[in-house]
PDB file of N, CA and C in Angstrom:
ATOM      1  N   UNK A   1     -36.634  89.234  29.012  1.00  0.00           N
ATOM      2  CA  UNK A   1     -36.202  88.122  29.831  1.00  0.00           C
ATOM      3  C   UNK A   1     -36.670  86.820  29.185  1.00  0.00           C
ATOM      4  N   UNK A   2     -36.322  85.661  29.334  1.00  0.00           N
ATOM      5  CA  UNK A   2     -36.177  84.410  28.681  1.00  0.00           C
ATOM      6  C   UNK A   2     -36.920  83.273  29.576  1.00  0.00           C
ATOM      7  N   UNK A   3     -37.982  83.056  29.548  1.00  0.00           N
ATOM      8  CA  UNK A   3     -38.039  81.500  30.470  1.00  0.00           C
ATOM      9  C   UNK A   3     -38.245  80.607  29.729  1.00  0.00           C
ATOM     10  N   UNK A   4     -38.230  79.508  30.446  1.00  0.00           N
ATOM     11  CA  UNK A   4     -37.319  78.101  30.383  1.00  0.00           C
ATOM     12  C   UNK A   4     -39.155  77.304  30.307  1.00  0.00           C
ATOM     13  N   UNK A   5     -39.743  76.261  29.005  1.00  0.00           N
ATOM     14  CA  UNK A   5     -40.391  75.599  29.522  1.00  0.00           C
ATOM     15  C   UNK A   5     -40.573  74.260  28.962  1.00  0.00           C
ATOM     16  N   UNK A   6     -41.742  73.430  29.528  1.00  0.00           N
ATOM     17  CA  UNK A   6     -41.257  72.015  29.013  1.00  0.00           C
ATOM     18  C   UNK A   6     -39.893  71.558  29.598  1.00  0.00           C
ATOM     19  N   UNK A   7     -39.259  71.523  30.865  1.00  0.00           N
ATOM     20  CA  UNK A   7     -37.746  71.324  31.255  1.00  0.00           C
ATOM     21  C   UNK A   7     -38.687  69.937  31.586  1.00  0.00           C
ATOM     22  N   UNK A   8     -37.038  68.733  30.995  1.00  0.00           N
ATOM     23  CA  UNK A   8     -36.547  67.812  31.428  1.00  0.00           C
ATOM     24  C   UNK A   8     -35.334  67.203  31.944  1.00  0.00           C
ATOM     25  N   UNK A   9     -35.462  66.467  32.757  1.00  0.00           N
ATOM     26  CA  UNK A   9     -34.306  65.717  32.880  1.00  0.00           C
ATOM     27  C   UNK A   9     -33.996  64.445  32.919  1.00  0.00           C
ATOM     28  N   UNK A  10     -32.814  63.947  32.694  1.00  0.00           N
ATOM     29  CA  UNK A  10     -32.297  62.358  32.548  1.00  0.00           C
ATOM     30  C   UNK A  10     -31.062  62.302  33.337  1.00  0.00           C
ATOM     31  N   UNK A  11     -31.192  61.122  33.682  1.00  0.00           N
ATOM     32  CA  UNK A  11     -30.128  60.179  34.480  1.00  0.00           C
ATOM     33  C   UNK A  11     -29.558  59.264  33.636  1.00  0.00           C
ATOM     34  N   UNK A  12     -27.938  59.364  33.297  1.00  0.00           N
ATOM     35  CA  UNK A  12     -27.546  57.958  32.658  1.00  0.00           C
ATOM     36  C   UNK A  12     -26.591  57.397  33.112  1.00  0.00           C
ATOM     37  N   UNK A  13     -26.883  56.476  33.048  1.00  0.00           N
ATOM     38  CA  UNK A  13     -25.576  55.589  34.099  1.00  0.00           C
ATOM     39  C   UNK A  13     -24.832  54.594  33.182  1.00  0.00           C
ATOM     40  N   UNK A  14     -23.546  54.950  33.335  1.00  0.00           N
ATOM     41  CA  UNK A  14     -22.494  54.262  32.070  1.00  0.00           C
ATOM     42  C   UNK A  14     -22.326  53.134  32.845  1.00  0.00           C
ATOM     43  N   UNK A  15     -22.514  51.889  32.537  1.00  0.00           N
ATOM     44  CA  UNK A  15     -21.923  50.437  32.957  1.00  0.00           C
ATOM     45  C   UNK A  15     -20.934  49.949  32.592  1.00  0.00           C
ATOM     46  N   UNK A  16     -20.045  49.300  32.362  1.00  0.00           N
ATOM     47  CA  UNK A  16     -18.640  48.199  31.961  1.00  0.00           C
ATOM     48  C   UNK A  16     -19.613  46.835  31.794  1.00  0.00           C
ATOM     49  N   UNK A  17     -19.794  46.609  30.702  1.00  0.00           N
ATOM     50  CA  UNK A  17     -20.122  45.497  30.086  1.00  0.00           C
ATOM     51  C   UNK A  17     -19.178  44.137  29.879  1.00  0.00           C
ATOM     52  N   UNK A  18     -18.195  44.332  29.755  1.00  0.00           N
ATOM     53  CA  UNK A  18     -17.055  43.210  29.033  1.00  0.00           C
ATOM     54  C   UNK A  18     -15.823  43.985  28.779  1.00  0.00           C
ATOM     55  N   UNK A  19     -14.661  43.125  28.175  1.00  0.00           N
ATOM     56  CA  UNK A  19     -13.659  43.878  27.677  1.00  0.00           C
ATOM     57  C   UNK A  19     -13.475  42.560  26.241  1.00  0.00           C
ATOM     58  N   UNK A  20     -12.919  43.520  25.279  1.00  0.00           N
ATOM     59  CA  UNK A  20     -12.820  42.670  24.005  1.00  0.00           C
ATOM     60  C   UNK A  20     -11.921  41.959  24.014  1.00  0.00           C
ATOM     61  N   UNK A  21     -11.524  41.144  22.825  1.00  0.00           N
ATOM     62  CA  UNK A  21     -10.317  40.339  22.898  1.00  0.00           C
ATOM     63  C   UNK A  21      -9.185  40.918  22.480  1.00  0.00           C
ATOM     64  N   UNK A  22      -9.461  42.310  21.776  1.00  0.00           N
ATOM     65  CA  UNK A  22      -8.502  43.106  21.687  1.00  0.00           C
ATOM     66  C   UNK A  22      -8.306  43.854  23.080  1.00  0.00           C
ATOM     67  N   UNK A  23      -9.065  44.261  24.076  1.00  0.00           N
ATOM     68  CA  UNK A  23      -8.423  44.479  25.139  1.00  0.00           C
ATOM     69  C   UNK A  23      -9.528  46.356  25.663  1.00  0.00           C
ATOM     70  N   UNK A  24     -10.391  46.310  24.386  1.00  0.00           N
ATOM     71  CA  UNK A  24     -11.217  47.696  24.543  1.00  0.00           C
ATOM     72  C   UNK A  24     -12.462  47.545  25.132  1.00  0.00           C
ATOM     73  N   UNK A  25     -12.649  48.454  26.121  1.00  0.00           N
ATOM     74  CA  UNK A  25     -14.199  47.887  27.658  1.00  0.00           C
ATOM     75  C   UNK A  25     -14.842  48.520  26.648  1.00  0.00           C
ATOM     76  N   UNK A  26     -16.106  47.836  26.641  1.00  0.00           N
ATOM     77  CA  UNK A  26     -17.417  47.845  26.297  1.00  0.00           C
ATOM     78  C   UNK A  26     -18.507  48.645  27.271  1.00  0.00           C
ATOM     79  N   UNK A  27     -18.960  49.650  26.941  1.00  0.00           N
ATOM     80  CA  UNK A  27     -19.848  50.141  27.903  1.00  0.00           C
ATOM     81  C   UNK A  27     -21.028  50.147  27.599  1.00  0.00           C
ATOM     82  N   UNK A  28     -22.274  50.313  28.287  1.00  0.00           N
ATOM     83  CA  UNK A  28     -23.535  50.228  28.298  1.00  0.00           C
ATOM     84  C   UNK A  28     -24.525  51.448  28.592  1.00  0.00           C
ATOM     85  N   UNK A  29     -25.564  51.954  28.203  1.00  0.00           N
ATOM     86  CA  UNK A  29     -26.182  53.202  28.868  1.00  0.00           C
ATOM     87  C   UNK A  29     -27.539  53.023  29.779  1.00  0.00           C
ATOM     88  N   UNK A  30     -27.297  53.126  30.823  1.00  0.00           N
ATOM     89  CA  UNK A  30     -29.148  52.936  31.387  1.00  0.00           C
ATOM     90  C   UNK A  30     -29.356  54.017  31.640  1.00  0.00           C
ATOM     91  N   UNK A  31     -30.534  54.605  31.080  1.00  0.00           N
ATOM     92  CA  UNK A  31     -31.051  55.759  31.134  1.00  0.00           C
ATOM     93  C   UNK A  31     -32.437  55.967  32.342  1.00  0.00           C
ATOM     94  N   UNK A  32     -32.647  57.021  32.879  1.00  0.00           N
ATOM     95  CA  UNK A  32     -33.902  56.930  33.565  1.00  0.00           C
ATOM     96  C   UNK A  32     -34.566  58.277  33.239  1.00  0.00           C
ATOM     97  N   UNK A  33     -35.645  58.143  32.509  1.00  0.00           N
ATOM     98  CA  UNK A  33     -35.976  59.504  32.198  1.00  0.00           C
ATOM     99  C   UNK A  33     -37.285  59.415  33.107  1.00  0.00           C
ATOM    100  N   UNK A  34     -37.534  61.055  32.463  1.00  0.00           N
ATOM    101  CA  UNK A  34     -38.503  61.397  33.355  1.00  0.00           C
ATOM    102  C   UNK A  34     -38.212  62.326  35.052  1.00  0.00           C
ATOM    103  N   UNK A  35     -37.095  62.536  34.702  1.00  0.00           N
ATOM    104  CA  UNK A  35     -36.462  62.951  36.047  1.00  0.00           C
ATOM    105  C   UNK A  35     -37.450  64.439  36.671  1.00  0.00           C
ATOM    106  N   UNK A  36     -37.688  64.230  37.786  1.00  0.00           N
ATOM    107  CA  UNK A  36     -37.871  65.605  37.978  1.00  0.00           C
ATOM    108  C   UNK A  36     -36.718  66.579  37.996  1.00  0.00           C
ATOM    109  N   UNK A  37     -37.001  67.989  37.267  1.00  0.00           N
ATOM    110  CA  UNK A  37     -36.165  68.873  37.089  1.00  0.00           C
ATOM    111  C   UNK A  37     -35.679  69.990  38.211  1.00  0.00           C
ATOM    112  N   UNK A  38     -36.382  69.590  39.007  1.00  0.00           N
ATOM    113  CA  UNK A  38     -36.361  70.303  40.826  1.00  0.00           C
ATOM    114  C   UNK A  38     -35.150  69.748  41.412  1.00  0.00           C
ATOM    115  N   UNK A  39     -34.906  68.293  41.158  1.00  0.00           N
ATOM    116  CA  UNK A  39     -33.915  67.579  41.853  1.00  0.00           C
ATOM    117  C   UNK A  39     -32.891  68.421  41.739  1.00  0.00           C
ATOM    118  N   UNK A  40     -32.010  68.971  43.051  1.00  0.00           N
ATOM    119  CA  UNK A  40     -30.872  68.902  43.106  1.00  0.00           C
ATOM    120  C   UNK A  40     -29.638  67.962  42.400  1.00  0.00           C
ATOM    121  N   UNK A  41     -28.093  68.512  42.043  1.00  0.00           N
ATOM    122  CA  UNK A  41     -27.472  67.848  41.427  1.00  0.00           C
ATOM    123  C   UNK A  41     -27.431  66.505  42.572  1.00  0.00           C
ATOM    124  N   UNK A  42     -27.344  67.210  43.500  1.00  0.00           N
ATOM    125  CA  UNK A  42     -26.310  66.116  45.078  1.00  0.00           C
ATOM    126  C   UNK A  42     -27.466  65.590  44.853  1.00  0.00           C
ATOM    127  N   UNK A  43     -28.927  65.653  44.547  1.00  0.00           N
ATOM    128  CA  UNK A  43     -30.230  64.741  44.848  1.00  0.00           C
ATOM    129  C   UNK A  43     -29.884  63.659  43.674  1.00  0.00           C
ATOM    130  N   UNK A  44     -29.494  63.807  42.545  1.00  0.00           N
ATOM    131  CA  UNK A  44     -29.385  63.200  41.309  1.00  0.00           C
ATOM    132  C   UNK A  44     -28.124  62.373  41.637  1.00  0.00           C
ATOM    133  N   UNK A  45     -27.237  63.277  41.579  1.00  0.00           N
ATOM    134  CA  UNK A  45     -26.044  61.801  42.530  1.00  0.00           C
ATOM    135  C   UNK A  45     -26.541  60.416  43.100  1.00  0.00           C
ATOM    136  N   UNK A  46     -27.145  60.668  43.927  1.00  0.00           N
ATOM    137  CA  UNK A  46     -27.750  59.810  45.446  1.00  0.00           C
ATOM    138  C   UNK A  46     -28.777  59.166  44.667  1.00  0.00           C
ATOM    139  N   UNK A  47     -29.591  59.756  43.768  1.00  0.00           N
ATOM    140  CA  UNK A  47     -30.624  58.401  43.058  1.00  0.00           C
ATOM    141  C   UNK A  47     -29.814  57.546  42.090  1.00  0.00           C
ATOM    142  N   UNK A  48     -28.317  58.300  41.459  1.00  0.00           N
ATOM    143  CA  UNK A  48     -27.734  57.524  40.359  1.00  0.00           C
ATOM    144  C   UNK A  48     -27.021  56.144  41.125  1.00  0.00           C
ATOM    145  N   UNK A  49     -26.652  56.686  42.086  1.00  0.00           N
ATOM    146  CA  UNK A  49     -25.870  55.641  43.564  1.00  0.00           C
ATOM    147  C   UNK A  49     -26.705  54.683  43.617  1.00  0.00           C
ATOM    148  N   UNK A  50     -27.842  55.100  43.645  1.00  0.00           N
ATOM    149  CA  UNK A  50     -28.828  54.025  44.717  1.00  0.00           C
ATOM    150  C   UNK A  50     -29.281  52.778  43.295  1.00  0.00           C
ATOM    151  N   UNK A  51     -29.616  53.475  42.282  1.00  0.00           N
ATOM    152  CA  UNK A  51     -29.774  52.701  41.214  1.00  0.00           C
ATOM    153  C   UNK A  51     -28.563  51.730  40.553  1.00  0.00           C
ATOM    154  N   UNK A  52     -27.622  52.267  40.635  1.00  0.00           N
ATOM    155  CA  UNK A  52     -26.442  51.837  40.147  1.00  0.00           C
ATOM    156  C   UNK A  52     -26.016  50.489  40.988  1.00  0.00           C
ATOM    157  N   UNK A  53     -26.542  50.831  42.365  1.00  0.00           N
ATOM    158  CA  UNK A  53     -26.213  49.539  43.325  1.00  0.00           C
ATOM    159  C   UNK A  53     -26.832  48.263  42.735  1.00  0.00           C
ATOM    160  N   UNK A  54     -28.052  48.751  42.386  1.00  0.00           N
ATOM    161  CA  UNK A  54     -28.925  47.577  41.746  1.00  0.00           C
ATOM    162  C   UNK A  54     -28.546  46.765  40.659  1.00  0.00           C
ATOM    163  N   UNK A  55     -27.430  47.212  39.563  1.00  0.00           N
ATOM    164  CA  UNK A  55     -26.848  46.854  38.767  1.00  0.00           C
ATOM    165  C   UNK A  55     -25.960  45.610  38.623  1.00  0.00           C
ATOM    166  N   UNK A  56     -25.893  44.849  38.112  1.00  0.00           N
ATOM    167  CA  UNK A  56     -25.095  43.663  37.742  1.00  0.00           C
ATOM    168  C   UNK A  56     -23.919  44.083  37.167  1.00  0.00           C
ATOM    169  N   UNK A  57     -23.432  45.049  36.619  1.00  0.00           N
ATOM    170  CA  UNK A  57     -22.299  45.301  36.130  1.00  0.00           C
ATOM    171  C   UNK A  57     -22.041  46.475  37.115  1.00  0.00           C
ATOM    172  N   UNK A  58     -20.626  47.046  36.967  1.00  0.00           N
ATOM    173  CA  UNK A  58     -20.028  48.428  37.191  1.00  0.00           C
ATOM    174  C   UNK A  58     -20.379  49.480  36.747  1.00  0.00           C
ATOM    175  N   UNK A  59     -20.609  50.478  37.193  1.00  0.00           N
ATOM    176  CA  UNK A  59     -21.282  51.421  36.832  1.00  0.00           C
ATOM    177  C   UNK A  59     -20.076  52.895  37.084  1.00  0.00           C
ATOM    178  N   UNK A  60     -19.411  52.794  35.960  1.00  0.00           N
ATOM    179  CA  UNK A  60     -18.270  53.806  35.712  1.00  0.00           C
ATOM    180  C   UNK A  60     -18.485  55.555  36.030  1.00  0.00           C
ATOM    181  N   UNK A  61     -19.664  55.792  35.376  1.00  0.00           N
ATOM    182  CA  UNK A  61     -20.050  57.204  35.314  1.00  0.00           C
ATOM    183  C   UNK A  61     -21.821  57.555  35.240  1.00  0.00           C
ATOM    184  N   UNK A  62     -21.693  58.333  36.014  1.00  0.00           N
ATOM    185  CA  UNK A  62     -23.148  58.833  36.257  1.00  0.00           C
ATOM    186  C   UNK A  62     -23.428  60.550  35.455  1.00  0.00           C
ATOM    187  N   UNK A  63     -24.410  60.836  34.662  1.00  0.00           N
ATOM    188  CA  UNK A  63     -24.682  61.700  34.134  1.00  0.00           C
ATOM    189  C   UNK A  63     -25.771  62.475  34.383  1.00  0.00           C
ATOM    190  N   UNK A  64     -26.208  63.616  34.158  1.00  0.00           N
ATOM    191  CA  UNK A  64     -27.296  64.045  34.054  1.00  0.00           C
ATOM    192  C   UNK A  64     -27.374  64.984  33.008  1.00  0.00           C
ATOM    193  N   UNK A  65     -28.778  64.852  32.086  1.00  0.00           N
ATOM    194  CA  UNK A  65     -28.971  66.251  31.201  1.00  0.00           C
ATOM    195  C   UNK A  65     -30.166  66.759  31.291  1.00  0.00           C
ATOM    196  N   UNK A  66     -30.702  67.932  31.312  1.00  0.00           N
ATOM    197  CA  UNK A  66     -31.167  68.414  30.967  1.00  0.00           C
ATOM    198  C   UNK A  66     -31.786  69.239  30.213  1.00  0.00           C
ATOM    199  N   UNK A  67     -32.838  69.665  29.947  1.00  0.00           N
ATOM    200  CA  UNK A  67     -33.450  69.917  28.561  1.00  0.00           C
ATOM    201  C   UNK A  67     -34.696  71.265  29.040  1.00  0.00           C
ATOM    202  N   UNK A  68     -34.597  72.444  28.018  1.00  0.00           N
ATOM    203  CA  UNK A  68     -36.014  73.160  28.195  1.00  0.00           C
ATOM    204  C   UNK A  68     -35.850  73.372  26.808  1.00  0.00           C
ATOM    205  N   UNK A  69     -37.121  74.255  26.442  1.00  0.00           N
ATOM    206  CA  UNK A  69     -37.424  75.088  25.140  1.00  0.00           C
ATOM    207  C   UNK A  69     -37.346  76.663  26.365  1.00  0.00           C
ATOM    208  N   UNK A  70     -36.815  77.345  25.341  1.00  0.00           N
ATOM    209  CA  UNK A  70     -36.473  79.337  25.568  1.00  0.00           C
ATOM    210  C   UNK A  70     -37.194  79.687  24.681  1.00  0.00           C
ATOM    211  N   UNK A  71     -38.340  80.791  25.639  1.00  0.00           N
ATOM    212  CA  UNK A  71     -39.054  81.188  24.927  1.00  0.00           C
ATOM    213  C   UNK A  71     -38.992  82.617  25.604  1.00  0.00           C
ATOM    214  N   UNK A  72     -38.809  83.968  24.796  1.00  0.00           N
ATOM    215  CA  UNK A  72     -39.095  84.679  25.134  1.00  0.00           C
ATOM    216  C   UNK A  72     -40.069  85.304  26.004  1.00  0.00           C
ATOM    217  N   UNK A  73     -39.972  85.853  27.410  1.00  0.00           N
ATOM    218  CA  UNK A  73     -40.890  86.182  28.195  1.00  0.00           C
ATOM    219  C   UNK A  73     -42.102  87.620  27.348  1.00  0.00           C
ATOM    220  N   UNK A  74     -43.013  87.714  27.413  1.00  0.00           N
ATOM    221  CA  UNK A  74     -43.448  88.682  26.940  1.00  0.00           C
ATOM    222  C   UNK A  74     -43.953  89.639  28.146  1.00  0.00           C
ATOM    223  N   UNK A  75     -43.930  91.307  27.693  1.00  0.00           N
ATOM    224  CA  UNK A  75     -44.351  92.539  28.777  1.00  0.00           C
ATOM    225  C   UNK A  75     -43.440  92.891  28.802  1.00  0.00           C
TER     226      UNK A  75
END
């Protein structure tokens, strides 16, 4: 069996920065790391919402990734 350790997670929230003079949107990344990895997705939604409100620009898309090292269980 395989467990999972060292898990992280991140929040990134895509913004709309501008649009060029050719006519192509510019986007931005705010990242929030450090996430706890317990959070529910719907929990991660609702903090990307709440942060995103805070934002001066539009905030197009909300992400999350996560991260472990697999390490073989031993026994």
């Amino acid at each position: 069996m395989t467990e999972r350790n060292n898990s992280t997670s991140k929040l990134i929230l895509k913004v709309f920065v501008k649009t060029t003079d050719e006519g192509k949107k510019i986007y931005k990344q705010r990242t929030i790391s450090r996430l706890n990895p317990a959070l529910t997705d719907d929990q991660a939604l609702e903090l990307g919402k709440i942060v995103g409100g805070l934002q001066t620009q539009k905030v197009e898309a909300i992400s999350r990734t996560d991260a472990a090292a697999l390490v073989a269980a031993e026994g």
